[in-house]
C-alpha atoms as a PDB file:
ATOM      1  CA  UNK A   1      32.741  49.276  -3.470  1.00  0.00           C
ATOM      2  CA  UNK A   2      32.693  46.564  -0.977  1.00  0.00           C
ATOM      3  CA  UNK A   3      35.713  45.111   0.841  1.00  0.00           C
ATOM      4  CA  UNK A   4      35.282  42.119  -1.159  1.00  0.00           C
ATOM      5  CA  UNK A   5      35.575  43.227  -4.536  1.00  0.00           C
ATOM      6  CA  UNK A   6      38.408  46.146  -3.565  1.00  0.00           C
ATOM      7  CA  UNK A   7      40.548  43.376  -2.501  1.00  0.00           C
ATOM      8  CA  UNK A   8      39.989  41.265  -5.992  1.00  0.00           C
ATOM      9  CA  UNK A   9      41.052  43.959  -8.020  1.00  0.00           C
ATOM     10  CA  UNK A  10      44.878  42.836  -7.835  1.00  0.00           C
ATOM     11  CA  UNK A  11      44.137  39.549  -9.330  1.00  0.00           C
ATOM     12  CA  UNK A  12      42.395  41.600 -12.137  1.00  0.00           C
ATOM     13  CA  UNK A  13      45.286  44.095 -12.799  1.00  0.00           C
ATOM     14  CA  UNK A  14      47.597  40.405 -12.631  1.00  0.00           C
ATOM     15  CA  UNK A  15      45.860  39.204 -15.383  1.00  0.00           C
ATOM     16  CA  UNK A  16      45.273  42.517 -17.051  1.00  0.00           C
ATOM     17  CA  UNK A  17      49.082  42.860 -17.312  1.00  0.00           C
ATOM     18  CA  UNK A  18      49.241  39.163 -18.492  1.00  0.00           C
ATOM     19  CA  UNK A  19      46.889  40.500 -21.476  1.00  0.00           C
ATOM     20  CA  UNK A  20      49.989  41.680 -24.168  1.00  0.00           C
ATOM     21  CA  UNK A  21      51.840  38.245 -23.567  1.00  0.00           C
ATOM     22  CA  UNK A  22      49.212  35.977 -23.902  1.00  0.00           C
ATOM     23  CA  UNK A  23      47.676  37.859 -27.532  1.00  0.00           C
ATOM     24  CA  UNK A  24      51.684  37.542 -28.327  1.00  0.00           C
ATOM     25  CA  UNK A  25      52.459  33.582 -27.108  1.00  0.00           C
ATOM     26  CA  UNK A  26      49.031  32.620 -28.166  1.00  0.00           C
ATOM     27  CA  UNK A  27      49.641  29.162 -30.398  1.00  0.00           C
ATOM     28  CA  UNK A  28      53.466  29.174 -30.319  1.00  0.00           C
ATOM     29  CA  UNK A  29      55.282  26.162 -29.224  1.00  0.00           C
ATOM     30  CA  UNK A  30      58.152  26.722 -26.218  1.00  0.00           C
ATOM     31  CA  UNK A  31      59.978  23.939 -25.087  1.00  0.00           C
ATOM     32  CA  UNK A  32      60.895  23.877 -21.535  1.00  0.00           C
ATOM     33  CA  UNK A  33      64.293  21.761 -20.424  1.00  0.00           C
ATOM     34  CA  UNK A  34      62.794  20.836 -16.733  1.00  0.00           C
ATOM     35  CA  UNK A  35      66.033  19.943 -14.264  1.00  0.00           C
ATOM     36  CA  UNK A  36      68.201  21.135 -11.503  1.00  0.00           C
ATOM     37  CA  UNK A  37      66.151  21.909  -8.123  1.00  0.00           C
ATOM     38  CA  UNK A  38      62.964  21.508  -9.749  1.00  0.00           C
ATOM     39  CA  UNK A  39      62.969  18.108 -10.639  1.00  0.00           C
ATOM     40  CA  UNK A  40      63.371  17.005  -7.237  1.00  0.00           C
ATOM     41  CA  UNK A  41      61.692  19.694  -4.596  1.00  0.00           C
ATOM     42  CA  UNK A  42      58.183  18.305  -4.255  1.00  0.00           C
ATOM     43  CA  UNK A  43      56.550  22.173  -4.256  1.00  0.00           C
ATOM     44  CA  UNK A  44      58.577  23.289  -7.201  1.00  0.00           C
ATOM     45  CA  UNK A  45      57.589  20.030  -8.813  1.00  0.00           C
ATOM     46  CA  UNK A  46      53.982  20.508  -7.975  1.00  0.00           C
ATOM     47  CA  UNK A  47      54.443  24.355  -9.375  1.00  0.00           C
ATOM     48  CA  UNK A  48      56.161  23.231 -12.360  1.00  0.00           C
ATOM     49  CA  UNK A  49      53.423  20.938 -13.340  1.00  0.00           C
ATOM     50  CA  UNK A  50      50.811  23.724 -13.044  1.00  0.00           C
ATOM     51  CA  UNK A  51      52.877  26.244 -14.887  1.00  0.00           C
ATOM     52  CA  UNK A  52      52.794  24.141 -18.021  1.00  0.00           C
ATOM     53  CA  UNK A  53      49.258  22.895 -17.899  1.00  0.00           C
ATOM     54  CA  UNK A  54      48.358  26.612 -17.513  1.00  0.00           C
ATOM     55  CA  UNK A  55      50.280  27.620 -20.953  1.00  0.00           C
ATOM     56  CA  UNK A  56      48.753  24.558 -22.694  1.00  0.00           C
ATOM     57  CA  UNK A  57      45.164  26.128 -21.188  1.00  0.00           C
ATOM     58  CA  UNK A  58      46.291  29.765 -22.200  1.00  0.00           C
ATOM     59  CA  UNK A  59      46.637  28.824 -25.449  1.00  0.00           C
ATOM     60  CA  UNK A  60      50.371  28.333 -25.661  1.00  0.00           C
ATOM     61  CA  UNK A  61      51.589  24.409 -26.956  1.00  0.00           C
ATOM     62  CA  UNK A  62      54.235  23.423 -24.558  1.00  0.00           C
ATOM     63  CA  UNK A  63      56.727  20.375 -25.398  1.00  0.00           C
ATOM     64  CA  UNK A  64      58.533  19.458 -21.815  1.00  0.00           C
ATOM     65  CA  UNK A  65      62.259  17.818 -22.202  1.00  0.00           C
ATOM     66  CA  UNK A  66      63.959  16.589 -18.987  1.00  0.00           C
ATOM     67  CA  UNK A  67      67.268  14.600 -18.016  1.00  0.00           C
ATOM     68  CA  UNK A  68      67.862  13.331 -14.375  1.00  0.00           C
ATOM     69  CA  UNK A  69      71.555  13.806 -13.427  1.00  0.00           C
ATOM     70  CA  UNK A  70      70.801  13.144  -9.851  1.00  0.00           C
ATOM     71  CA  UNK A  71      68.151  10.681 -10.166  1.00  0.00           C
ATOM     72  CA  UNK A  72      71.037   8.402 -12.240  1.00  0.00           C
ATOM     73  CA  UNK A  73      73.848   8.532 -10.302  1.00  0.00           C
ATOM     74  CA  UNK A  74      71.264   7.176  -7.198  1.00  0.00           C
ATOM     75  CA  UNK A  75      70.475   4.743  -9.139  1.00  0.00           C
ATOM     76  CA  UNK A  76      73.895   3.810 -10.009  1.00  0.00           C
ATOM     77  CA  UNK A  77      74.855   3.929  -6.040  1.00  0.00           C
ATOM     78  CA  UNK A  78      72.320   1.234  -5.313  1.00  0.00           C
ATOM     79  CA  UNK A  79      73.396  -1.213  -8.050  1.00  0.00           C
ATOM     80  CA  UNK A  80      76.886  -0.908  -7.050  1.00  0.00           C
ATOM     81  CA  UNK A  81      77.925   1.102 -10.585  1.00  0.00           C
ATOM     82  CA  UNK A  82      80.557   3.876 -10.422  1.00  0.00           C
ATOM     83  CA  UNK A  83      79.199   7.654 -11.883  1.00  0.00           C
ATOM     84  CA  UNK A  84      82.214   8.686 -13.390  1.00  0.00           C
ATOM     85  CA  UNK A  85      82.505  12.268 -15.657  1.00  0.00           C
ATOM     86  CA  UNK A  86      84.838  13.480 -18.217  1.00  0.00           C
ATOM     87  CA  UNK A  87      84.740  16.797 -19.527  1.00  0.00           C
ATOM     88  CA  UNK A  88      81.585  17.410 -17.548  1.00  0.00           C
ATOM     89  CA  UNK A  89      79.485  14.556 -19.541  1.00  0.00           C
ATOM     90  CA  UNK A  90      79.225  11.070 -17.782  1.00  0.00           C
ATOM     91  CA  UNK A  91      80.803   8.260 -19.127  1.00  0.00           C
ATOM     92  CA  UNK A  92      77.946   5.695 -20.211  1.00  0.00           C
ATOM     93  CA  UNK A  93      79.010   2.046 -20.258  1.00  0.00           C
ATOM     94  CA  UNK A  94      76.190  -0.087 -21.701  1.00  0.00           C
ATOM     95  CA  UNK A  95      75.504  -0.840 -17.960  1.00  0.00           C
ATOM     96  CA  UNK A  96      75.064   2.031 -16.842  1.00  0.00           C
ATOM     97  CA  UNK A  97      72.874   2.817 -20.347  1.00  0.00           C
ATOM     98  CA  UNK A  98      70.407   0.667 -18.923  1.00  0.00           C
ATOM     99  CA  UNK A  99      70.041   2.824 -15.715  1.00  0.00           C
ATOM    100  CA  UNK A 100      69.885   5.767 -17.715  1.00  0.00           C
ATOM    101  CA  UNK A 101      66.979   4.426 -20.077  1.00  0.00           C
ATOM    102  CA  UNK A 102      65.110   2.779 -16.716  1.00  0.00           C
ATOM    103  CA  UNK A 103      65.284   6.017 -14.765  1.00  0.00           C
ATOM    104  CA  UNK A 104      64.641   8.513 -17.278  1.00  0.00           C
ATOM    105  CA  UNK A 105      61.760   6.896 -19.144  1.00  0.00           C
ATOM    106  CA  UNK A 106      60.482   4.222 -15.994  1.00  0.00           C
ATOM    107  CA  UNK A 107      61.073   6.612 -13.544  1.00  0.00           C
ATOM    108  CA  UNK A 108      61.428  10.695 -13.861  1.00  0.00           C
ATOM    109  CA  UNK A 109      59.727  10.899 -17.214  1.00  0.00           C
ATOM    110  CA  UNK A 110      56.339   8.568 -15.368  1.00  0.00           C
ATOM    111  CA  UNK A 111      56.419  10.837 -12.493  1.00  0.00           C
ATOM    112  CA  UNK A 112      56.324  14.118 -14.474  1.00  0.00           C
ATOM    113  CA  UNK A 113      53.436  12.807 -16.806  1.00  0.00           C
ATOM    114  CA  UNK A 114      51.154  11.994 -13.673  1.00  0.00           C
ATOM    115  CA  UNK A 115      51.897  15.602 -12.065  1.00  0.00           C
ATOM    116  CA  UNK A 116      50.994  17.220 -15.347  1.00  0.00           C
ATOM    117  CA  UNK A 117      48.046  14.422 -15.629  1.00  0.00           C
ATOM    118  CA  UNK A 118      46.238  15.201 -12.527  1.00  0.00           C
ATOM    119  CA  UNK A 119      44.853  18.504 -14.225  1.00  0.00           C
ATOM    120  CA  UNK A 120      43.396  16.311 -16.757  1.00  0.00           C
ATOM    121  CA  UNK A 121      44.577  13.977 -19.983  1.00  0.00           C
ATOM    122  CA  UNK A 122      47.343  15.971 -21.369  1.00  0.00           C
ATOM    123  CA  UNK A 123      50.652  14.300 -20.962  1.00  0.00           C
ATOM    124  CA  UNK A 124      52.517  11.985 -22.958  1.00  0.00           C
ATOM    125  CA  UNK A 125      55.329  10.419 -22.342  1.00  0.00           C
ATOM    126  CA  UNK A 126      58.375   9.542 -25.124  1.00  0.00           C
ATOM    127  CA  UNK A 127      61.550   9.075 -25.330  1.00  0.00           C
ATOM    128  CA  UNK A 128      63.735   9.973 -28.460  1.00  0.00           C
ATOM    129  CA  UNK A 129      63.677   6.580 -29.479  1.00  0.00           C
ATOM    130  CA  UNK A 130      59.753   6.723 -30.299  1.00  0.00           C
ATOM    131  CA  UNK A 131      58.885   6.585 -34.353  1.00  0.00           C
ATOM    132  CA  UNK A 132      62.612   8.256 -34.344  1.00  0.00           C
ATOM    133  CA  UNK A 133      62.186  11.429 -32.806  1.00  0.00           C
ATOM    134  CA  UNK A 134      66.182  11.938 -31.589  1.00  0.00           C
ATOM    135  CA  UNK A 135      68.909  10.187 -33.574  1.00  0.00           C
ATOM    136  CA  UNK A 136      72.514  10.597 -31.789  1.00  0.00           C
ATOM    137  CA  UNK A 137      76.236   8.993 -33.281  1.00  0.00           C
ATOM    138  CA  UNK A 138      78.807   8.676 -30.530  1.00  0.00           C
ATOM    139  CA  UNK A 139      80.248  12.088 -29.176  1.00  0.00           C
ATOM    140  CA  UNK A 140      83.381  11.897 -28.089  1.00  0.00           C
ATOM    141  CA  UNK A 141      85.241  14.288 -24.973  1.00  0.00           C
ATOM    142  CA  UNK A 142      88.186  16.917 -25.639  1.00  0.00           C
ATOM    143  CA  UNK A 143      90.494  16.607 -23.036  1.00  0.00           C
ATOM    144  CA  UNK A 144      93.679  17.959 -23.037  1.00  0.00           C
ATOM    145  CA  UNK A 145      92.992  18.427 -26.945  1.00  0.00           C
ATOM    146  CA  UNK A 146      92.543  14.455 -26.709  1.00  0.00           C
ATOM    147  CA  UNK A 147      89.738  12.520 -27.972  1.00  0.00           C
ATOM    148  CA  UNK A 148      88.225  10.388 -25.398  1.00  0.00           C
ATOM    149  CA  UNK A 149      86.016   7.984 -25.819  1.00  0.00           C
ATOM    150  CA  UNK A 150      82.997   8.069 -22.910  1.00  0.00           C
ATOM    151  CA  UNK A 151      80.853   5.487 -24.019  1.00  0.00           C
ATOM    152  CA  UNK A 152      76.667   5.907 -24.592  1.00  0.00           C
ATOM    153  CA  UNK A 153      76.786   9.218 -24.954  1.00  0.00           C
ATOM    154  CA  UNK A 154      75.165  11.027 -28.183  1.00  0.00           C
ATOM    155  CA  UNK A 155      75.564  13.808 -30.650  1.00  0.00           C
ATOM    156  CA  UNK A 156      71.972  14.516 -32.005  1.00  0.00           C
ATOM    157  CA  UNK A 157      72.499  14.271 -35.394  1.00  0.00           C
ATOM    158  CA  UNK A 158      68.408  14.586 -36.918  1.00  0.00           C
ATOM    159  CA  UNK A 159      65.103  15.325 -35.331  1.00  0.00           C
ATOM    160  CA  UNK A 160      61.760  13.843 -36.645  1.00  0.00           C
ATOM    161  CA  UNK A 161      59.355  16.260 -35.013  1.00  0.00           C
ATOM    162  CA  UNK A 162      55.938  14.631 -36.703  1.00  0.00           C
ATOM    163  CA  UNK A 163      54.692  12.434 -33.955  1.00  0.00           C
ATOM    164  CA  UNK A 164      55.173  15.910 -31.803  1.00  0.00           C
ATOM    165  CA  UNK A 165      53.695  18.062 -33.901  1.00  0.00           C
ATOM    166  CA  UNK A 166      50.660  15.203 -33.649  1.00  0.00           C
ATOM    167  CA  UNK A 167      50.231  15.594 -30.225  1.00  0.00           C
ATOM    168  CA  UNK A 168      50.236  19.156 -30.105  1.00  0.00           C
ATOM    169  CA  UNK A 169      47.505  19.185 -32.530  1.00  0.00           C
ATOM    170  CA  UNK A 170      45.968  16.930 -30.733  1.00  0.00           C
ATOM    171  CA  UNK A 171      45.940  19.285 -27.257  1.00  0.00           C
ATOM    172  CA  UNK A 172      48.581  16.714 -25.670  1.00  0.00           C
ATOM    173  CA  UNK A 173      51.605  17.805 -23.893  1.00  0.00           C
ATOM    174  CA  UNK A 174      54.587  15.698 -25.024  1.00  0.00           C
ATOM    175  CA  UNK A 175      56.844  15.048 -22.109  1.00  0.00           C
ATOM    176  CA  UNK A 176      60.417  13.805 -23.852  1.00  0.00           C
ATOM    177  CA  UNK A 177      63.379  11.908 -21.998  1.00  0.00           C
ATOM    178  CA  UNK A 178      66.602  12.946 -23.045  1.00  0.00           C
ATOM    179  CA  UNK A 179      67.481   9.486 -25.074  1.00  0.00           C
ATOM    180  CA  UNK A 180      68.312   9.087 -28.859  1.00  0.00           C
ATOM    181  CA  UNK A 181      68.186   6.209 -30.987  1.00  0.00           C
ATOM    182  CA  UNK A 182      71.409   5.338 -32.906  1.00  0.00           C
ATOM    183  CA  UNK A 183      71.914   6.795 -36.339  1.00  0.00           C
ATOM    184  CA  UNK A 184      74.559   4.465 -37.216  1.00  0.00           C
ATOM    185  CA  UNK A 185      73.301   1.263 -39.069  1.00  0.00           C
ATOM    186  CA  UNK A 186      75.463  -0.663 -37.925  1.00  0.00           C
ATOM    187  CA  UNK A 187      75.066   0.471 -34.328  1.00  0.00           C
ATOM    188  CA  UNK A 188      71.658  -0.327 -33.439  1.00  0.00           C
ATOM    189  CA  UNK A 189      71.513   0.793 -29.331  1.00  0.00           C
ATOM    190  CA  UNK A 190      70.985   3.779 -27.538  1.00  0.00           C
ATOM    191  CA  UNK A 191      72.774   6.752 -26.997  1.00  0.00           C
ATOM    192  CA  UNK A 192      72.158   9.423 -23.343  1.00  0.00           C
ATOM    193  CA  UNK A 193      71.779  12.954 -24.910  1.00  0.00           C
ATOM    194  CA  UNK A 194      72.557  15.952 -22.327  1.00  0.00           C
ATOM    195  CA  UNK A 195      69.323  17.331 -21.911  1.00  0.00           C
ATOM    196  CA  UNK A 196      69.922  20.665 -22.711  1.00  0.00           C
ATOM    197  CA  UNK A 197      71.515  19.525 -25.745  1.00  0.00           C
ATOM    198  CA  UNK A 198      68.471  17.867 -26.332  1.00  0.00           C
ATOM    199  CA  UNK A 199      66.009  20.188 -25.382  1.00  0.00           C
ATOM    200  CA  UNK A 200      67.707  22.944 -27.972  1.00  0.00           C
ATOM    201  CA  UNK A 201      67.846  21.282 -30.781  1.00  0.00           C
ATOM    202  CA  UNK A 202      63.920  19.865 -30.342  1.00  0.00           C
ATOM    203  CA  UNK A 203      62.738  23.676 -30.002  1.00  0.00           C
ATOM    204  CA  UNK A 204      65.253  24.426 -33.319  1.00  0.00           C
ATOM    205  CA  UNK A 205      63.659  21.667 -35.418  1.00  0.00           C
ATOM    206  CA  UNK A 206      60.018  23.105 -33.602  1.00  0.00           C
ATOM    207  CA  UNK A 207      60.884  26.531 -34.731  1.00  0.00           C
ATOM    208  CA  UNK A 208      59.450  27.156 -31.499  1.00  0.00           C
ATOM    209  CA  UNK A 209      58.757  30.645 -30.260  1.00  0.00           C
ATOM    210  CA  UNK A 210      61.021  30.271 -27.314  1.00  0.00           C
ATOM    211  CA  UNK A 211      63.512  27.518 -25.455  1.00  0.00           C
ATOM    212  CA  UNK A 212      63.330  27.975 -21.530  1.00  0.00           C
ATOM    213  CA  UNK A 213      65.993  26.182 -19.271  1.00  0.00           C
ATOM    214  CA  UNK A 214      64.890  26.016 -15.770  1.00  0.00           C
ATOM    215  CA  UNK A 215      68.670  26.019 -13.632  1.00  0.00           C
ATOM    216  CA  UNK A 216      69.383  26.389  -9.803  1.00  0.00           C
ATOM    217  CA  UNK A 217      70.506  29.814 -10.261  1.00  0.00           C
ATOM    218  CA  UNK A 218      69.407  33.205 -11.142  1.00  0.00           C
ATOM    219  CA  UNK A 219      70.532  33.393 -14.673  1.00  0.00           C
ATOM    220  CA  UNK A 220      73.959  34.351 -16.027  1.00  0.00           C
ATOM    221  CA  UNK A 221      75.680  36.357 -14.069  1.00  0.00           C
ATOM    222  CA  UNK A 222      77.836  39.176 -15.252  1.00  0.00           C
ATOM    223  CA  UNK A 223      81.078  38.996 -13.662  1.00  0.00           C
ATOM    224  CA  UNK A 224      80.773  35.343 -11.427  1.00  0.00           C
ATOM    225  CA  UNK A 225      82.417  34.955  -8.669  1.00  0.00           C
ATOM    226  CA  UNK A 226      83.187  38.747  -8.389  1.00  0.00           C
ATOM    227  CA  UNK A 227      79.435  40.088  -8.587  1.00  0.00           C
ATOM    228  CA  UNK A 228      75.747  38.454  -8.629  1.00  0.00           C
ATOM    229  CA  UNK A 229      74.438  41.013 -10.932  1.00  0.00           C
ATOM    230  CA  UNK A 230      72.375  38.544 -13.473  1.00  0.00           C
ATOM    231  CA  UNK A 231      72.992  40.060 -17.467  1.00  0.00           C
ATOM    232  CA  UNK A 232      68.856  40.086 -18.020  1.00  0.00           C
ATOM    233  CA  UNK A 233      69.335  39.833 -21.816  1.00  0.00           C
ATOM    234  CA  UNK A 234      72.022  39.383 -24.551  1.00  0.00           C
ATOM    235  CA  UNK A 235      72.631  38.396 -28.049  1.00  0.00           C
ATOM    236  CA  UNK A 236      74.108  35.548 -30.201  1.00  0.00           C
ATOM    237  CA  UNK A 237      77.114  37.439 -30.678  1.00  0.00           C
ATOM    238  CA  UNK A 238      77.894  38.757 -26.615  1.00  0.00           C
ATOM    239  CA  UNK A 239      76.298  35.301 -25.341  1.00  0.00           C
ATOM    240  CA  UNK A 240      79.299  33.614 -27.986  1.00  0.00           C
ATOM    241  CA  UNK A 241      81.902  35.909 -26.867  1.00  0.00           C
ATOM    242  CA  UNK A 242      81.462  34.460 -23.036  1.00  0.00           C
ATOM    243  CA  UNK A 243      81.557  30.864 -23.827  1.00  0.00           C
ATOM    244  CA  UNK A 244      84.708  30.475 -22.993  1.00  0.00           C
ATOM    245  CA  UNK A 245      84.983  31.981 -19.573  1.00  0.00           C
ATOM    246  CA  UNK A 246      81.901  30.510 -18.219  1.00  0.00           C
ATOM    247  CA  UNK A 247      81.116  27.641 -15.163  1.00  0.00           C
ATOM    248  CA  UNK A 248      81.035  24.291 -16.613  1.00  0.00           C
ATOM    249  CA  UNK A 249      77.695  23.678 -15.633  1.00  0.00           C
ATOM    250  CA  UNK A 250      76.189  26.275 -17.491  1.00  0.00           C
ATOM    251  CA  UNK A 251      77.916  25.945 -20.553  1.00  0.00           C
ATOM    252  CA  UNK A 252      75.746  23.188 -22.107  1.00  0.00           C
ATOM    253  CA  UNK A 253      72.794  25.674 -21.146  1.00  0.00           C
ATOM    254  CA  UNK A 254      74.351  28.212 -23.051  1.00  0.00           C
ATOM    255  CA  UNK A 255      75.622  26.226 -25.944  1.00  0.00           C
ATOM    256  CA  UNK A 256      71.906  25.070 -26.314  1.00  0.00           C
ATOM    257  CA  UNK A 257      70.263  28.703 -25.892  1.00  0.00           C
ATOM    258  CA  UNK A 258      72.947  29.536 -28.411  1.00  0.00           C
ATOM    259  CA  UNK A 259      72.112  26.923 -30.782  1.00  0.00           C
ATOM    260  CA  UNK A 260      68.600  27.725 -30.854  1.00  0.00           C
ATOM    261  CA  UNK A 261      68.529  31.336 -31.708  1.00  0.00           C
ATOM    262  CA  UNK A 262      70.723  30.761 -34.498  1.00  0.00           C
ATOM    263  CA  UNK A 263      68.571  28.652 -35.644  1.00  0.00           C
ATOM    264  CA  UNK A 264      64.908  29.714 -35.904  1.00  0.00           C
ATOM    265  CA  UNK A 265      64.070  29.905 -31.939  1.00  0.00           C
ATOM    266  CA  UNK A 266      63.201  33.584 -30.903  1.00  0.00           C
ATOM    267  CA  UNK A 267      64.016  33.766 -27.702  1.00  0.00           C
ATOM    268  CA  UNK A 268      65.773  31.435 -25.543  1.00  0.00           C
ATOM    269  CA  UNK A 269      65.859  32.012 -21.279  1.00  0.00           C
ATOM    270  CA  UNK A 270      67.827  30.481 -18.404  1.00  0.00           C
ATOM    271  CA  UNK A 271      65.107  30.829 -15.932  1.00  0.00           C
ATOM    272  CA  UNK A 272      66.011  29.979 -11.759  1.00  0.00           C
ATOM    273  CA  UNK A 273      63.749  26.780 -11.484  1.00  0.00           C
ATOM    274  CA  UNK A 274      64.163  27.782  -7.351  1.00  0.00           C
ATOM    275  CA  UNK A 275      61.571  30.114  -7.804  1.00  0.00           C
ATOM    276  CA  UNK A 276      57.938  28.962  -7.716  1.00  0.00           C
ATOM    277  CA  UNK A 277      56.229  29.498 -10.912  1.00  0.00           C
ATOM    278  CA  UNK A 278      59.109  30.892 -12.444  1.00  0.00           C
ATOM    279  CA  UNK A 279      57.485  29.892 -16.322  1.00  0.00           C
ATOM    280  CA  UNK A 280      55.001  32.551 -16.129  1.00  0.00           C
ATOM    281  CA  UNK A 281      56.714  34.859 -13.973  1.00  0.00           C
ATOM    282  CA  UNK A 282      59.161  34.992 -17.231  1.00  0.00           C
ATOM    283  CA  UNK A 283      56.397  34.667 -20.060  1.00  0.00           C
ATOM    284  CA  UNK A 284      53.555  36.457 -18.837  1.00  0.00           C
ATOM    285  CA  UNK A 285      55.060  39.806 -16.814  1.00  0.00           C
ATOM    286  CA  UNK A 286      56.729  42.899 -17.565  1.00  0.00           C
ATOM    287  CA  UNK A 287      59.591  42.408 -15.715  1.00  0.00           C
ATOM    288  CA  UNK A 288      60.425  38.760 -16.667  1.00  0.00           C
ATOM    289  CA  UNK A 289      63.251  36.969 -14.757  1.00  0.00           C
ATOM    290  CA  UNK A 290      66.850  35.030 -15.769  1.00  0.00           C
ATOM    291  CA  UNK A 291      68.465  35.529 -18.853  1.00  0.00           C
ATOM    292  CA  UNK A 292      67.103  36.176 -22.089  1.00  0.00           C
ATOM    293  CA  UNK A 293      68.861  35.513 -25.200  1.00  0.00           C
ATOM    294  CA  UNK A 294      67.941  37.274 -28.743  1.00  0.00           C
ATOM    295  CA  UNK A 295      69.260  36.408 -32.248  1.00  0.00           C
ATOM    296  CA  UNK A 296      71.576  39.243 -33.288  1.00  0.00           C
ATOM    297  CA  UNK A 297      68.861  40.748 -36.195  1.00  0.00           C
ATOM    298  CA  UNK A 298      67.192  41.438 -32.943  1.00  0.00           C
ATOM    299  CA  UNK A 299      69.649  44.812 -31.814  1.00  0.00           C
ATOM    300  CA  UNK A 300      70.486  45.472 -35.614  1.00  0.00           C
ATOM    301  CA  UNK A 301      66.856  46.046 -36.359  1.00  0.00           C
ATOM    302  CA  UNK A 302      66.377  47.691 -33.267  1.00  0.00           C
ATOM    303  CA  UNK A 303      63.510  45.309 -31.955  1.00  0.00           C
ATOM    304  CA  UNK A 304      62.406  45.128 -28.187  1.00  0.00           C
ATOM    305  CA  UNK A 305      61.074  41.564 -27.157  1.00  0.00           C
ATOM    306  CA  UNK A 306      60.610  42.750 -23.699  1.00  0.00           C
ATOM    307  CA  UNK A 307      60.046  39.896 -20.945  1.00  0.00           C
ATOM    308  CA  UNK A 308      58.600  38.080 -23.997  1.00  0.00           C
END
């Protein structure tokens, strides 16, 4: 065997291994919340954006969802407009609804379509507001068993998946800012949706095969601050009974990964968007990476999803 071919062989056994996952994934829709590091390190961006055009090529029909926390509150710095947070949501004056809808849609959402785009015409960009795909009322902040109101912020309260569903069918990789049009008649603006939020209740009304949630950490860790041991998978029932102990910032990821195994979504990850190509590292090895959460059926039947 030559020296050339001997040291191909580990690409072979790579995809070899990649074999069981791709028969399994093959045609199933995962929705991918794309934030935290990711969205602004131009290498994890770049990997990002070839992660999901290789799933839409492998057969797979990916559906991208994406806020831009940090990407706002620049924004907001530069016109002069206070970020201000209650309860860990930001309060959304009508003002600062306007930077919201600019950046995510004008701004993140554009960006992420031409990175996906220079692999060829797949992307397309919507909001929630497009033929009605997110409708939101007003959610209001507990605090202090008080409810406050915070402004433009949204509750999604129905999701019209068919002009989705068309683009899949069509090949195209929809690419969805986190904005909802009002369900209230006689409220006719628009409501910021947490992206997670968002993201798990698209891949519930999807039915999709799995939700991934791409965070700056490993996954969830067992017993933060006191150990970084990351709990690799867990189901609706142990992921519900930590809830209330957990960081802020990763309940909403939770909640949502939560949410969508109870209803219909097989899987659901919190993935460390840190790591370069950290998509297939979780779909298409043995090992997998973050968190994995099952529905509960899962252990009763005695069912092992494995990385997948």
């Amino acid at each position: 065997m030559s020296t050339r071919k001997h040291t191909a062989l580990p690409k072979a056994r790579t995809l070899i291994e990649a074999l069981p996952w791709l028969t399994r994934h093959h045609g199933k829709t995962v929705v991918i919340k794309f934030g935290g590091n990711a969205m602004i390190d131009e290498d994890l961006k770049n990997a990002f954006a070839q992660d999901v055009v290789f799933l839409r090529h492998a057969g797979l029909r990916p559906v991208v969802v994406h806020g831009g926390g940090p990407q706002i509150s620049a924004q907001l710095d530069r016109l002069g407009l206070e970020s201000e947070f209650k309860a860990g949501l930001r309060v959304t004056t009508p003002e600062a609804m306007d930077v919201v809808r600019m950046v995510l849609a004008g701004q993140v959402q554009r960006e992420l379509v031409g990175l996906l785009n220079r692999h060829g015409p797949l992307a397309v960009g919507m909001t929630g507001e497009d033929a009605q795909l997110m409708t939101a009322t007003r959610h209001y902040a507990s605090i202090d068993g008080e409810r406050v109101d915070i402004g433009r912020v949204g509750e999604v309260t129905a999701i019209d998946t068919g002009a989705i569903l068309a683009l899949l069918d069509d090949g195209r990789i929809p690419v969805i800012s986190s904005i909802a049009a009002s369900g209230d008649d006689g409220d006719h603006g628009v409501f910021n949706v947490n992206a997670d939020t968002a993201a798990a209740a698209l891949a519930a009304a999807l039915g999709a095969e799995t939700l991934m949630v791409l965070t700056d950490v490993e996954g969830l860790y067992e017993d933060w601050p006191h150990s970084d041991e990351v709990i690799s998978r867990l189901t609706a029932i142990e992921l519900e009974a930590l809830l209330p102990d957990l960081a802020s910032g990763m309940v909403p990821k939770m909640r949502g990964c939560l949410h969508a195994v109870r209803n219909g979504v097989h899987t659901a990850r919190v993935i460390d968007g840190r790591v370069q190509h950290a998509i297939l590292l979780e779909i298409f090895t043995d090992e997998g990476i973050g968190t994995m959460v099952v529905p509960d059926q899962d252990t009763e039947n005695g069912t092992d999803e494995g990385a997948a």
